[in-house]
C-alpha atoms as a PDB file:
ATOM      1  CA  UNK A   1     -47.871  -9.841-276.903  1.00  0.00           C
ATOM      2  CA  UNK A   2     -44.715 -10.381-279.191  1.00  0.00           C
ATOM      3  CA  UNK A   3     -44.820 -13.456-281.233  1.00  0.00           C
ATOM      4  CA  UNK A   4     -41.800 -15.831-281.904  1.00  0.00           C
ATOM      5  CA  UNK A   5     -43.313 -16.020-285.474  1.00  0.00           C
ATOM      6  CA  UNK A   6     -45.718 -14.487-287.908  1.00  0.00           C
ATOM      7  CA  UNK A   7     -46.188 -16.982-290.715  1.00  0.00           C
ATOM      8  CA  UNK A   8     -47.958 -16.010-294.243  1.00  0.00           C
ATOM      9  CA  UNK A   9     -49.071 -17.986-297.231  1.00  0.00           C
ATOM     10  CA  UNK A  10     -51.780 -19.795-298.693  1.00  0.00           C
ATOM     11  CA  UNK A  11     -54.198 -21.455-296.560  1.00  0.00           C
ATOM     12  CA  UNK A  12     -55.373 -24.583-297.793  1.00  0.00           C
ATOM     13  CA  UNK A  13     -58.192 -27.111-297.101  1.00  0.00           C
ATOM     14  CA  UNK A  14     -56.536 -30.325-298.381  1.00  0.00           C
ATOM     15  CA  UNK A  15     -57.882 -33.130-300.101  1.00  0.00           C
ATOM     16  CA  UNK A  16     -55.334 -35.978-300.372  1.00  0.00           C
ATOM     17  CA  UNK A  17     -56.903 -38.117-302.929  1.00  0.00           C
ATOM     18  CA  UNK A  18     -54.983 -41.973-303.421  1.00  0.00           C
ATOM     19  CA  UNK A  19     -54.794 -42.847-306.978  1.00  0.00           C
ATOM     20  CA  UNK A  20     -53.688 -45.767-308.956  1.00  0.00           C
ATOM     21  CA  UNK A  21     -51.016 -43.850-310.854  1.00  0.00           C
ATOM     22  CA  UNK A  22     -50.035 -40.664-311.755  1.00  0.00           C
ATOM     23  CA  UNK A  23     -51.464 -40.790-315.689  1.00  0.00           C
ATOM     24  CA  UNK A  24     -49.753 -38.240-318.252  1.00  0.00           C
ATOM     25  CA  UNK A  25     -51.201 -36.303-320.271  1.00  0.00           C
ATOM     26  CA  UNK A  26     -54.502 -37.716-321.887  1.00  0.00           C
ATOM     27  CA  UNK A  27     -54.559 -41.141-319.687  1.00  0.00           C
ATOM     28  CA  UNK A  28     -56.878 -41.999-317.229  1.00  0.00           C
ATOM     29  CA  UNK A  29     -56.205 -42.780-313.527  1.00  0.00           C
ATOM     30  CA  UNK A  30     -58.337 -44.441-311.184  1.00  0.00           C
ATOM     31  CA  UNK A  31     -59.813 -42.742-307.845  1.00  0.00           C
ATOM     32  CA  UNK A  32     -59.436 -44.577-304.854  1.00  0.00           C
ATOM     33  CA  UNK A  33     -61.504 -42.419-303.024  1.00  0.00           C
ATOM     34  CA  UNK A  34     -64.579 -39.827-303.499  1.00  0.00           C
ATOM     35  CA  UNK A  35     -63.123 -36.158-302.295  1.00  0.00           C
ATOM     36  CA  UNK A  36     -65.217 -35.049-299.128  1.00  0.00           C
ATOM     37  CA  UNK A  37     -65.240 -32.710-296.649  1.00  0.00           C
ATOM     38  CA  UNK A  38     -64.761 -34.670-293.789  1.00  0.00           C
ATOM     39  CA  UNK A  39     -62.161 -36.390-295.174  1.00  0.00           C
ATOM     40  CA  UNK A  40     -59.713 -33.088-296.099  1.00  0.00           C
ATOM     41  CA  UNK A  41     -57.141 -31.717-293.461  1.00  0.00           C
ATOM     42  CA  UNK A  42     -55.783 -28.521-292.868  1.00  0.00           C
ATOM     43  CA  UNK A  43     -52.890 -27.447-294.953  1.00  0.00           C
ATOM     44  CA  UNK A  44     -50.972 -24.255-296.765  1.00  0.00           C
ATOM     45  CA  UNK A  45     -47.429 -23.735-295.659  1.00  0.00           C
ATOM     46  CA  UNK A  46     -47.426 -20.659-293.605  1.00  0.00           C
ATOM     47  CA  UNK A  47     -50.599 -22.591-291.115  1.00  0.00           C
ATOM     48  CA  UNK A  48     -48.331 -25.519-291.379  1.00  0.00           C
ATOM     49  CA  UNK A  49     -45.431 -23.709-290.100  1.00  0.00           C
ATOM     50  CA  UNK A  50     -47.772 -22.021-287.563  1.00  0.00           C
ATOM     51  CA  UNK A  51     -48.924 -25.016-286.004  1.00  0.00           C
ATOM     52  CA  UNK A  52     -46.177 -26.604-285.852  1.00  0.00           C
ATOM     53  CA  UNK A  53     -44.613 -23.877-283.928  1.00  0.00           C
ATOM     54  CA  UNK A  54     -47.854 -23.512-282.111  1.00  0.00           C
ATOM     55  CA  UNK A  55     -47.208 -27.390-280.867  1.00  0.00           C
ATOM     56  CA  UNK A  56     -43.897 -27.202-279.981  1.00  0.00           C
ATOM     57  CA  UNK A  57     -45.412 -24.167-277.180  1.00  0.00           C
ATOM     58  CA  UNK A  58     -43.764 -20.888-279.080  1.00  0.00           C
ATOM     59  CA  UNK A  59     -45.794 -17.757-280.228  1.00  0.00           C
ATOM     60  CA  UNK A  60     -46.906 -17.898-283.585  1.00  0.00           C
ATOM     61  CA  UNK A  61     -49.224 -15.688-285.467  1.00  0.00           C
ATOM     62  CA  UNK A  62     -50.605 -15.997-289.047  1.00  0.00           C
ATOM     63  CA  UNK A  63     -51.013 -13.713-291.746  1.00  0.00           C
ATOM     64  CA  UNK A  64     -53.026 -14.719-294.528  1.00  0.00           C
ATOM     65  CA  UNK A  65     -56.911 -14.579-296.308  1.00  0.00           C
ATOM     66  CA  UNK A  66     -59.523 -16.708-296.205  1.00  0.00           C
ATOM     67  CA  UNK A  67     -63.356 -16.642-297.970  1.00  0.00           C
ATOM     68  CA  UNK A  68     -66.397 -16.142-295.814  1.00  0.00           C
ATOM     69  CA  UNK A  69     -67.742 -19.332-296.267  1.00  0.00           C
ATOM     70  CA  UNK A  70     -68.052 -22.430-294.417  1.00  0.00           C
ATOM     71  CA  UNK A  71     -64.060 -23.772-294.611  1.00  0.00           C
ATOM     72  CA  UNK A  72     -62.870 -20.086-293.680  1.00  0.00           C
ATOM     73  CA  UNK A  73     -64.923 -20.357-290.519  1.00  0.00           C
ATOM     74  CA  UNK A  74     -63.281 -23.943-289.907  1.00  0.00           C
ATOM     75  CA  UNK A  75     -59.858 -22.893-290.636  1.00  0.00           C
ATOM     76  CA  UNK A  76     -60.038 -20.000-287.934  1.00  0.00           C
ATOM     77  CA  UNK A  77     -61.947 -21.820-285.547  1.00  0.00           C
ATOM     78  CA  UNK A  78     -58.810 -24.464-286.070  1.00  0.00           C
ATOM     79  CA  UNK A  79     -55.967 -21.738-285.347  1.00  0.00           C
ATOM     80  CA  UNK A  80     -57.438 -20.348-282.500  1.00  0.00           C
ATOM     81  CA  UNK A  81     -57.856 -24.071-280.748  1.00  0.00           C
ATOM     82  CA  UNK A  82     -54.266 -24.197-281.525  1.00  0.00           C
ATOM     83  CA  UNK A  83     -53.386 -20.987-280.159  1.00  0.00           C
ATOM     84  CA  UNK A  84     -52.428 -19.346-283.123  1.00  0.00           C
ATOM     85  CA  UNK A  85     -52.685 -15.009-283.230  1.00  0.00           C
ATOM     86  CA  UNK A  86     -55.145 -14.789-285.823  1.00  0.00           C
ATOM     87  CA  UNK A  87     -55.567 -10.450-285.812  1.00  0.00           C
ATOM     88  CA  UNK A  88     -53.577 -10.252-289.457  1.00  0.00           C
ATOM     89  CA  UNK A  89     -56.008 -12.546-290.993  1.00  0.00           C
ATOM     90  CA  UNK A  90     -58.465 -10.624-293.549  1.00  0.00           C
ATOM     91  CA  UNK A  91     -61.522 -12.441-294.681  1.00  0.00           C
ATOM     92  CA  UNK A  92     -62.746 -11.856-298.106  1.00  0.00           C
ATOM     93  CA  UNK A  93     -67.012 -11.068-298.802  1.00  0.00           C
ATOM     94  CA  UNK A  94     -67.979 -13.491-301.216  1.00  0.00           C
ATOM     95  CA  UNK A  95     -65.333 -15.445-301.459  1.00  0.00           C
ATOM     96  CA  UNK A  96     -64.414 -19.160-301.250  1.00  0.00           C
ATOM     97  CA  UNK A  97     -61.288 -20.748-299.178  1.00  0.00           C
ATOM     98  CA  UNK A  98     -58.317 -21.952-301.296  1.00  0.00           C
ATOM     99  CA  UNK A  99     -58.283 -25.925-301.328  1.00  0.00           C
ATOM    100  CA  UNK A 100     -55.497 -28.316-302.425  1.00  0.00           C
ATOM    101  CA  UNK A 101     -56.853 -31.355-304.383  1.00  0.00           C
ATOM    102  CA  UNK A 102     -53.226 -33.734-303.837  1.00  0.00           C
ATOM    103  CA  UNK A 103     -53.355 -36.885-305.892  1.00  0.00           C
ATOM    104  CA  UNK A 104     -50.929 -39.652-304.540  1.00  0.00           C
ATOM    105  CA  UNK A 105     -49.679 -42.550-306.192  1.00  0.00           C
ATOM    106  CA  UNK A 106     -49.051 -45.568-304.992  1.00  0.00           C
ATOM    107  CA  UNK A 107     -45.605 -44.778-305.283  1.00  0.00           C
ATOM    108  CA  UNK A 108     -45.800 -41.608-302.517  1.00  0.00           C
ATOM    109  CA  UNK A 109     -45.769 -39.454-305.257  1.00  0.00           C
ATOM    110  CA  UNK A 110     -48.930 -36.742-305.810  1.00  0.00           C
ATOM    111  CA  UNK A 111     -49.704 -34.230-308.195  1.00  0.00           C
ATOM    112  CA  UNK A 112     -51.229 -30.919-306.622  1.00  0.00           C
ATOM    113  CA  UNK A 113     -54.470 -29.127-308.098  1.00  0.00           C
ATOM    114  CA  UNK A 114     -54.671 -25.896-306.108  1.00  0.00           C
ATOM    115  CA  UNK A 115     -57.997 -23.338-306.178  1.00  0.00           C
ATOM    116  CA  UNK A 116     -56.526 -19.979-304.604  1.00  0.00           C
ATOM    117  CA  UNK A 117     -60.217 -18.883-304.536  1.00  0.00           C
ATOM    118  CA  UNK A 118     -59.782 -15.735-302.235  1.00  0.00           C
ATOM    119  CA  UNK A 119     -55.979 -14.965-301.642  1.00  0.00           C
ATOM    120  CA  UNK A 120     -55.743 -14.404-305.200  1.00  0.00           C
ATOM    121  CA  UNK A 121     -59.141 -11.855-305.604  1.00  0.00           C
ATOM    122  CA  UNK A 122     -57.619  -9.552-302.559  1.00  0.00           C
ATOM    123  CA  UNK A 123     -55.893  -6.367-303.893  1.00  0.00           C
ATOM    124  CA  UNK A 124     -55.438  -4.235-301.168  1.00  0.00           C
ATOM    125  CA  UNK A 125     -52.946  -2.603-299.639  1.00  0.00           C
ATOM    126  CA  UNK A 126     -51.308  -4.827-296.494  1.00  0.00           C
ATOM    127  CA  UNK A 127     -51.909  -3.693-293.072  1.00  0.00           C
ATOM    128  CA  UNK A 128     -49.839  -5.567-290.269  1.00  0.00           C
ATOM    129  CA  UNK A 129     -50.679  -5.811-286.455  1.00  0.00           C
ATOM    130  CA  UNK A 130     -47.727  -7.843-285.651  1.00  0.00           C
ATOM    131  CA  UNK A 131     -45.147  -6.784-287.924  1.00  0.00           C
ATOM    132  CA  UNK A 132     -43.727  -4.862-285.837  1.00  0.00           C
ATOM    133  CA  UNK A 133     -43.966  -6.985-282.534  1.00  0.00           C
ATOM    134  CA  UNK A 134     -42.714 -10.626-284.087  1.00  0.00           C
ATOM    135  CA  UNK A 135     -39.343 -11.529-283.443  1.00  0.00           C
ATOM    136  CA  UNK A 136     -39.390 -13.262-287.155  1.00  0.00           C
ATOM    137  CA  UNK A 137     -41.724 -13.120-290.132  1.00  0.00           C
ATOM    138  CA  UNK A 138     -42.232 -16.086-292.335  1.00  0.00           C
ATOM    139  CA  UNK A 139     -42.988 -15.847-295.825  1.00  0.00           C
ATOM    140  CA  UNK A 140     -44.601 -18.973-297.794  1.00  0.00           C
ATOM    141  CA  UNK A 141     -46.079 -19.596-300.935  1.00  0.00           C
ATOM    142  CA  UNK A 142     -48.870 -17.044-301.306  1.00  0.00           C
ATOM    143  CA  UNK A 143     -50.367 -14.206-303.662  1.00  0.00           C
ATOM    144  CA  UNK A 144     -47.630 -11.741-304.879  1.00  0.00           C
ATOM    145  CA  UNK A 145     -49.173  -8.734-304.771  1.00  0.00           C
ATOM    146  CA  UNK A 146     -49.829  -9.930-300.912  1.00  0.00           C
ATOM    147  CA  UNK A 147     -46.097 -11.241-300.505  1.00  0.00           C
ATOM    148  CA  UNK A 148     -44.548  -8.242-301.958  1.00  0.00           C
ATOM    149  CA  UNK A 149     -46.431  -6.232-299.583  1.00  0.00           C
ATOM    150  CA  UNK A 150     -45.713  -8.171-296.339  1.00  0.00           C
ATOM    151  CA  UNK A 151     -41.727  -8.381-297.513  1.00  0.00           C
ATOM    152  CA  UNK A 152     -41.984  -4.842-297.559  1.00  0.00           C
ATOM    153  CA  UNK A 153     -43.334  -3.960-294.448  1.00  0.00           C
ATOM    154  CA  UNK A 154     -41.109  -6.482-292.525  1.00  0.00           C
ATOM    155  CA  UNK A 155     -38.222  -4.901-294.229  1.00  0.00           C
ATOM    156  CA  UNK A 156     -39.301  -1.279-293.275  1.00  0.00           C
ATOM    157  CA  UNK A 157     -40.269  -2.262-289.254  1.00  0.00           C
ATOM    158  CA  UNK A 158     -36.670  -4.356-289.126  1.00  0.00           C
ATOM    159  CA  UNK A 159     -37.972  -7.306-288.487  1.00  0.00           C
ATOM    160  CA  UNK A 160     -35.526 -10.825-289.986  1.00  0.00           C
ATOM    161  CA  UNK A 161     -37.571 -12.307-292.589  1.00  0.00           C
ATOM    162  CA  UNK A 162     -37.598 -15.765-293.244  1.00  0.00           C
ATOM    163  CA  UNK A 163     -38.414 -17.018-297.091  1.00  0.00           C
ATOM    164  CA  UNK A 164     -39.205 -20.326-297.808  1.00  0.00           C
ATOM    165  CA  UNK A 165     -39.543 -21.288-301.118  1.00  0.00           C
ATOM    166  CA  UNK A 166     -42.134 -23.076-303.782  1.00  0.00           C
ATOM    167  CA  UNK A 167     -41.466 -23.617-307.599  1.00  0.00           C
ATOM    168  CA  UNK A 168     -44.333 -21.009-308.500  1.00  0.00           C
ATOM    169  CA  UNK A 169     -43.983 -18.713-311.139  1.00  0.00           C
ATOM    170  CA  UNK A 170     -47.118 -16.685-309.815  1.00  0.00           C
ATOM    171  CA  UNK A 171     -46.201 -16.371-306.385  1.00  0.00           C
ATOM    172  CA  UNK A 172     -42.683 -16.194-306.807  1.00  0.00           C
ATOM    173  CA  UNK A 173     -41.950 -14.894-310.366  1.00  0.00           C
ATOM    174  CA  UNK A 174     -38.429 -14.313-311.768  1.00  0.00           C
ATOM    175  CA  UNK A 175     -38.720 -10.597-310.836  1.00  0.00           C
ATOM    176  CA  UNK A 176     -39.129 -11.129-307.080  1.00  0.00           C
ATOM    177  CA  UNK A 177     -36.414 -13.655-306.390  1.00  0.00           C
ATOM    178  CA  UNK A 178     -33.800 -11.097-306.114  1.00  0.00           C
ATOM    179  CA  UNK A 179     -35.484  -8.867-304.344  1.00  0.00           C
ATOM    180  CA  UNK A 180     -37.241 -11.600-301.636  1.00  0.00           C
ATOM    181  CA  UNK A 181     -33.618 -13.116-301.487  1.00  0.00           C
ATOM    182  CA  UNK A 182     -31.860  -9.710-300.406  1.00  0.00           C
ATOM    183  CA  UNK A 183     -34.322  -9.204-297.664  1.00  0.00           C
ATOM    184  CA  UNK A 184     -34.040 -12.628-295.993  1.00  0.00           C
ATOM    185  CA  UNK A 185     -31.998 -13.801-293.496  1.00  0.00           C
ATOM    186  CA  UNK A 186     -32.603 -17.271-293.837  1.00  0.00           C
ATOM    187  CA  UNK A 187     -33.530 -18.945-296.836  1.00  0.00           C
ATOM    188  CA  UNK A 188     -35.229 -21.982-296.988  1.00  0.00           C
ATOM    189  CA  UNK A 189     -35.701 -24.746-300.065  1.00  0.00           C
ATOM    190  CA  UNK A 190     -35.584 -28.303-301.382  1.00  0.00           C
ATOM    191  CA  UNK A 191     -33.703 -29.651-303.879  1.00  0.00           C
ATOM    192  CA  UNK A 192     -36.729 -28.893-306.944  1.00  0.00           C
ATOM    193  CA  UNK A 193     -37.104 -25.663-305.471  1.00  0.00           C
ATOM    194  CA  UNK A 194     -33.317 -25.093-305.881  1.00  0.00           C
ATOM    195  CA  UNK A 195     -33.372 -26.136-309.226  1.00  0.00           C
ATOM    196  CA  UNK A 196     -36.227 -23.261-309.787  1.00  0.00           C
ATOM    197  CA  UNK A 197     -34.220 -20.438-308.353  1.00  0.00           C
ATOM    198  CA  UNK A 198     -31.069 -21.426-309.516  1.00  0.00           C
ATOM    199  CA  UNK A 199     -32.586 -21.065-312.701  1.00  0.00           C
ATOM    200  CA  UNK A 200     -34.426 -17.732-312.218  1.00  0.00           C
ATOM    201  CA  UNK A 201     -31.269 -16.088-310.764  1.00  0.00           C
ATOM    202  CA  UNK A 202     -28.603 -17.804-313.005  1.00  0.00           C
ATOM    203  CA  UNK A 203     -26.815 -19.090-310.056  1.00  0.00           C
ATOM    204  CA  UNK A 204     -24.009 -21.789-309.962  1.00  0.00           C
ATOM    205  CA  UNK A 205     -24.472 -22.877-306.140  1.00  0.00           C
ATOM    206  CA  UNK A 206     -26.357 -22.481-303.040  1.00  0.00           C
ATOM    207  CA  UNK A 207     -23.554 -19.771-301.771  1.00  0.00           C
ATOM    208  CA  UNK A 208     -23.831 -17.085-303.972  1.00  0.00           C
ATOM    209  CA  UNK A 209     -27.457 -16.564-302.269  1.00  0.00           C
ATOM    210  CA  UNK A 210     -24.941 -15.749-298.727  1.00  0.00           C
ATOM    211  CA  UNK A 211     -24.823 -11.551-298.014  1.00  0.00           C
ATOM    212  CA  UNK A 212     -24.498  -9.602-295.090  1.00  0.00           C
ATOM    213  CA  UNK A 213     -28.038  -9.922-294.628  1.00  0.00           C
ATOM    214  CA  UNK A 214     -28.804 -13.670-296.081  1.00  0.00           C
ATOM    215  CA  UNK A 215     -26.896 -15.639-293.276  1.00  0.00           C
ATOM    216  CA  UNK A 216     -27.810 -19.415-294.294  1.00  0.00           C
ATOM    217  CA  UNK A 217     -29.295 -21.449-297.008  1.00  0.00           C
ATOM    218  CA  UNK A 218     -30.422 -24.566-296.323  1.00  0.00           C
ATOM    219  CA  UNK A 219     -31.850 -27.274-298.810  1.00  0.00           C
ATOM    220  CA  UNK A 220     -33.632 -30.366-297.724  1.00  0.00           C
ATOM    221  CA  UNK A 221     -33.208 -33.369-299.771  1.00  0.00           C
ATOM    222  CA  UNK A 222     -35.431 -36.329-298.405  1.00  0.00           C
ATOM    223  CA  UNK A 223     -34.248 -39.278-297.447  1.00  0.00           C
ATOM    224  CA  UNK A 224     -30.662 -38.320-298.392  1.00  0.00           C
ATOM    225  CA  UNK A 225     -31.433 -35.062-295.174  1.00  0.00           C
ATOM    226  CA  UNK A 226     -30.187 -31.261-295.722  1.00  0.00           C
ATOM    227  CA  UNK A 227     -27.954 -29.001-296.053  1.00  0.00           C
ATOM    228  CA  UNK A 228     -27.042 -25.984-294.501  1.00  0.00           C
ATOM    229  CA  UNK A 229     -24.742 -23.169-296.457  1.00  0.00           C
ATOM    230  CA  UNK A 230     -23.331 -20.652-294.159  1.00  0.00           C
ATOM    231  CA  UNK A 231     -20.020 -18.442-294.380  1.00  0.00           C
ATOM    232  CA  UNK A 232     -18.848 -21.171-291.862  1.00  0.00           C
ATOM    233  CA  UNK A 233     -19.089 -23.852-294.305  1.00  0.00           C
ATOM    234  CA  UNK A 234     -21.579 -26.669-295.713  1.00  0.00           C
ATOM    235  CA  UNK A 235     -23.104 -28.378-292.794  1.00  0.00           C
ATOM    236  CA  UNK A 236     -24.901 -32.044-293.680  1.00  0.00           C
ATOM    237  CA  UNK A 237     -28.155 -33.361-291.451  1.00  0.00           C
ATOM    238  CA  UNK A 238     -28.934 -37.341-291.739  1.00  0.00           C
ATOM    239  CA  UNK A 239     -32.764 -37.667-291.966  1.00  0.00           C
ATOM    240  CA  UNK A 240     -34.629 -39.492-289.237  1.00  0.00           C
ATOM    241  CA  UNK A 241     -34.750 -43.240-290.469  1.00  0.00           C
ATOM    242  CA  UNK A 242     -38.471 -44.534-290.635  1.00  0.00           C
ATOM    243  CA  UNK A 243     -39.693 -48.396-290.756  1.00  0.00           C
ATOM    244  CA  UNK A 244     -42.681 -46.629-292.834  1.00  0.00           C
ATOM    245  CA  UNK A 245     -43.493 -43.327-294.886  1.00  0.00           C
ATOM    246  CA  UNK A 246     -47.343 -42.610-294.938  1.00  0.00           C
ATOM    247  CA  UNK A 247     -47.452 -39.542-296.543  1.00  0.00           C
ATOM    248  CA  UNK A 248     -44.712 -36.877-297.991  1.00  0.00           C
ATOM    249  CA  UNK A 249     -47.072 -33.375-297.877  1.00  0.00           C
ATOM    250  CA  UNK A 250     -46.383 -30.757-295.142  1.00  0.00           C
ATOM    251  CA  UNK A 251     -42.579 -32.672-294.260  1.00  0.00           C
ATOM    252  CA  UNK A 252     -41.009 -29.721-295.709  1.00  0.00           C
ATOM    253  CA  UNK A 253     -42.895 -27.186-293.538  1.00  0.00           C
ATOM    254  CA  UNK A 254     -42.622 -29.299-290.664  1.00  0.00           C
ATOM    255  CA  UNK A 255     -38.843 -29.062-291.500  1.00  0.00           C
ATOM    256  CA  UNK A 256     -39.009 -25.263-291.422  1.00  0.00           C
ATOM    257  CA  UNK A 257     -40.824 -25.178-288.068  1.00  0.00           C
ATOM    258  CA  UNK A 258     -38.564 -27.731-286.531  1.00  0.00           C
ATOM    259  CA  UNK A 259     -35.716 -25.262-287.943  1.00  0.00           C
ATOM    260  CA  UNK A 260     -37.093 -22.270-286.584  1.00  0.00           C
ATOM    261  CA  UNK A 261     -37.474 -23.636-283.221  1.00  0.00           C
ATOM    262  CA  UNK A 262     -33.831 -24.252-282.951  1.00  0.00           C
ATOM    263  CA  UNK A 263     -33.492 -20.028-283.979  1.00  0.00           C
ATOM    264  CA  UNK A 264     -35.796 -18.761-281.491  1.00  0.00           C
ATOM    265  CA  UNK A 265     -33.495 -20.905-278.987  1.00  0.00           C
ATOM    266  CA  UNK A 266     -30.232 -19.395-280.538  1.00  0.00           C
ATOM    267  CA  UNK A 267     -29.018 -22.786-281.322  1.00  0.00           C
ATOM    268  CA  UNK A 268     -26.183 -23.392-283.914  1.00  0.00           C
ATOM    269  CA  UNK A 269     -27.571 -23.632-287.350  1.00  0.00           C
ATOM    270  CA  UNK A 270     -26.801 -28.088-287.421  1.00  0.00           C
ATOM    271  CA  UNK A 271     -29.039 -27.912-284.120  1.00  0.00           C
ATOM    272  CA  UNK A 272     -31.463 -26.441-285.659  1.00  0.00           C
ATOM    273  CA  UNK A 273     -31.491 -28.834-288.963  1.00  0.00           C
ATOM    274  CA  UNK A 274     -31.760 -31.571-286.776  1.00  0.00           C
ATOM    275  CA  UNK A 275     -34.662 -30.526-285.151  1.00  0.00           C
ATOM    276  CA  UNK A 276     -36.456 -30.107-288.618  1.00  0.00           C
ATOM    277  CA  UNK A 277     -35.527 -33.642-289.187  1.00  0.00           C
ATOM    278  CA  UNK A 278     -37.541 -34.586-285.991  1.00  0.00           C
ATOM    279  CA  UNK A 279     -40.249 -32.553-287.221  1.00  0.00           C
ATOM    280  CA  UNK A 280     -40.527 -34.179-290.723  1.00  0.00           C
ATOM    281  CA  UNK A 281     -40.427 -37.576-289.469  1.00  0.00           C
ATOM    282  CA  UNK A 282     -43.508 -37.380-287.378  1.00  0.00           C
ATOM    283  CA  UNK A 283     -45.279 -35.680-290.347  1.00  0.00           C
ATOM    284  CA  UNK A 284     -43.905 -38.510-292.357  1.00  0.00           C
ATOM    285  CA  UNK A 285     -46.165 -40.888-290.379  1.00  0.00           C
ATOM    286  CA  UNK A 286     -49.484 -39.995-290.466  1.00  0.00           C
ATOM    287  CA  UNK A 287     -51.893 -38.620-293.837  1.00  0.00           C
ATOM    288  CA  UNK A 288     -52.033 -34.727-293.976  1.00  0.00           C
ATOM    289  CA  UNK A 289     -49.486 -31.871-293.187  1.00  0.00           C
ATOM    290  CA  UNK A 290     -50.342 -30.778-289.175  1.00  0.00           C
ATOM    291  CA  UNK A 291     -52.388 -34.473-288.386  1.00  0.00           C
ATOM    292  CA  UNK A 292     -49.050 -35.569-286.478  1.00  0.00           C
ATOM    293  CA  UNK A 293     -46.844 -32.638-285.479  1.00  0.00           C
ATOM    294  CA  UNK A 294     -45.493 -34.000-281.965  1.00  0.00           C
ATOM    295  CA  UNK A 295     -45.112 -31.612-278.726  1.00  0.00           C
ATOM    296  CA  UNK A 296     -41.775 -30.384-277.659  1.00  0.00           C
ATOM    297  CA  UNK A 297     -41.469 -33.359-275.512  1.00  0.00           C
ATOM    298  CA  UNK A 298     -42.050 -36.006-278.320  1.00  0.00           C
ATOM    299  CA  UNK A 299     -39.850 -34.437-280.764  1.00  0.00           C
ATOM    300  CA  UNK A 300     -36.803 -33.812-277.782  1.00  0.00           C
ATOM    301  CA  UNK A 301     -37.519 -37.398-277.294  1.00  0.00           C
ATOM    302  CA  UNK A 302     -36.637 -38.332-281.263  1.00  0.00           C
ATOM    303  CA  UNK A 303     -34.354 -36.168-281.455  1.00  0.00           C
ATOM    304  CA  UNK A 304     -32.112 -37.447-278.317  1.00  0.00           C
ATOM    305  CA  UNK A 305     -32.683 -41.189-279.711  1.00  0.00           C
ATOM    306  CA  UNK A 306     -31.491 -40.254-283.055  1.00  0.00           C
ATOM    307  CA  UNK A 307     -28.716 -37.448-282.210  1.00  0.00           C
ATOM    308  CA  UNK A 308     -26.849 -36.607-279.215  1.00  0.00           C
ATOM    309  CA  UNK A 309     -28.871 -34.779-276.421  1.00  0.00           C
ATOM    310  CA  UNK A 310     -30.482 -31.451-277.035  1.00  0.00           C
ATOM    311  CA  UNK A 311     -28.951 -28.429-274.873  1.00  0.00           C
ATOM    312  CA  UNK A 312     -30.989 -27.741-271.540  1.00  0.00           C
END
């Protein structure tokens, strides 16, 4: 079978903790709520991305590790409800799942604690099953040693690699941005991860990231929407206007999903935007990064009320 998408990054088992304020260094916040299992969702970019392609009823595979305990288990069980290719996921011996610990403010704003547990305790040398046999690969915040590998082999098999971006200096140190940016064709960021490769790479603007391989840059910028940097030109996407933001995790990834979509369809580039704008508003709504990722119905629905009619 040849998948649409295979995604990589992270996994994460997310607990998205309110708090009373975001306290600096030496204060004291309050807990609004005691972390627990059954309250965490599932989270990490590249599973984000996944299921949100997953949802919209494209072929999406994931890439990634997980421990052998308990959440590992949960998190597979979870991708293959959702129809996700899970044959390039390795599981560690011994090892515990990575797990986000997000503390928002009552302001929407959240500070993230992140355990990589296993993805950062695997040192092996990548093996693919679906790179080749993906029509794109999807890189995400994940282990370097892991990312470097998977960049490579996409490279080598052809396959258009998609890189979207986290301010990280141990997944994505100042070493690698060159090098991930020359083998991308699209490159996706928002505005604070902008400001952390502009400053890695010494660039003045979003264009000098364009080559004959990098065809488009785009940079989301919340409520203010995106951008999209092409040879064509600077392209601007409104966001979708919302009575009521829940929760801000998993938006961007929604985003990328929602932008991906409109690639596999061979839609213009401000098409595509748009349809990441759908995305992120229905992630907007609800707590946690793939609790509200709408169908392709729902978000053709959005998107026709808020721009003109998708193509048939």
């Amino acid at each position: 079978m040849t998948l649409d998408v295979l995604a990589t990054g992270y996994p994460s088992f997310d607990y998205i903790l309110p708090v009373s304020h975001s306290p600096g260094l030496g204060e004291t916040a309050l807990l609004e709520k005691v972390p627990d299992d059954n309250g965490a969702s599932f989270g990490g970019c590249g599973c984000n991305v996944a299921t949100g392609l997953a949802r919209l009823g494209f072929q999406a595979g994931i890439a990634m590790i997980l421990g052998d305990d308990y959440v590992g288990a949960l998190y597979r069980s979870r991708l293959r409800e959702q129809h996700i290719d899970d044959r390039d996921i390795i599981v560690m011996p011994r090892a515990q799942t990575s797990r986000s610990y997000l503390f928002l403010n009552r302001d929407g704003e959240y500070q993230n604690f992140f355990f990589a547990g296993a993805s950062d305790q695997w040192q092996g040398s990548l093996r693919l099953r679906n790179v080749p046999g993906s029509k794109y690969a999807l890189v995400t915040v994940g282990p370097y040693h892991y990312n470097k590998q998977f960049f490579q082999l996409a490279w080598e098999s052809g396959t258009p690699t998609i890189w979207q971006l986290k301010p990280d200096i141990f997944a994505y140190p100042a070493e690698a941005m060159s090098d991930f940016a020359s083998k991308s064709k699209y490159i996706l960021m928002n505005r604070i991860e902008y400001a952390y490769v502009s400053k890695s790479m010494g660039l003045q603007n979003p264009e000098e990231l364009l080559s004959d391989m990098t065809q488009a840059v785009v940079i989301t910028r919340g409520a203010e929407g995106s951008q999209v940097y092409s040879v064509d030109g600077t392209i601007t996407v409104a966001a979708v206007k919302l009575d009521k933001i829940v929760d801000v995790t998993g938006a961007g990834d929604a985003f990328a999903a929602g932008f991906l979509a409109g690639v596999l369809k061979d839609w213009n580039l401000q098409i595509s935007a748009r349809i990441g704008a759908v995305m992120a508003s229905f992630v907007l709504q609800q707590l946690g990064c793939q609790t509200n990722l709408p169908s392709w119905k729902q978000m053709e629905t959005r998107y026709n009320e808020n721009f003109e009619p998708l193509p048939q």
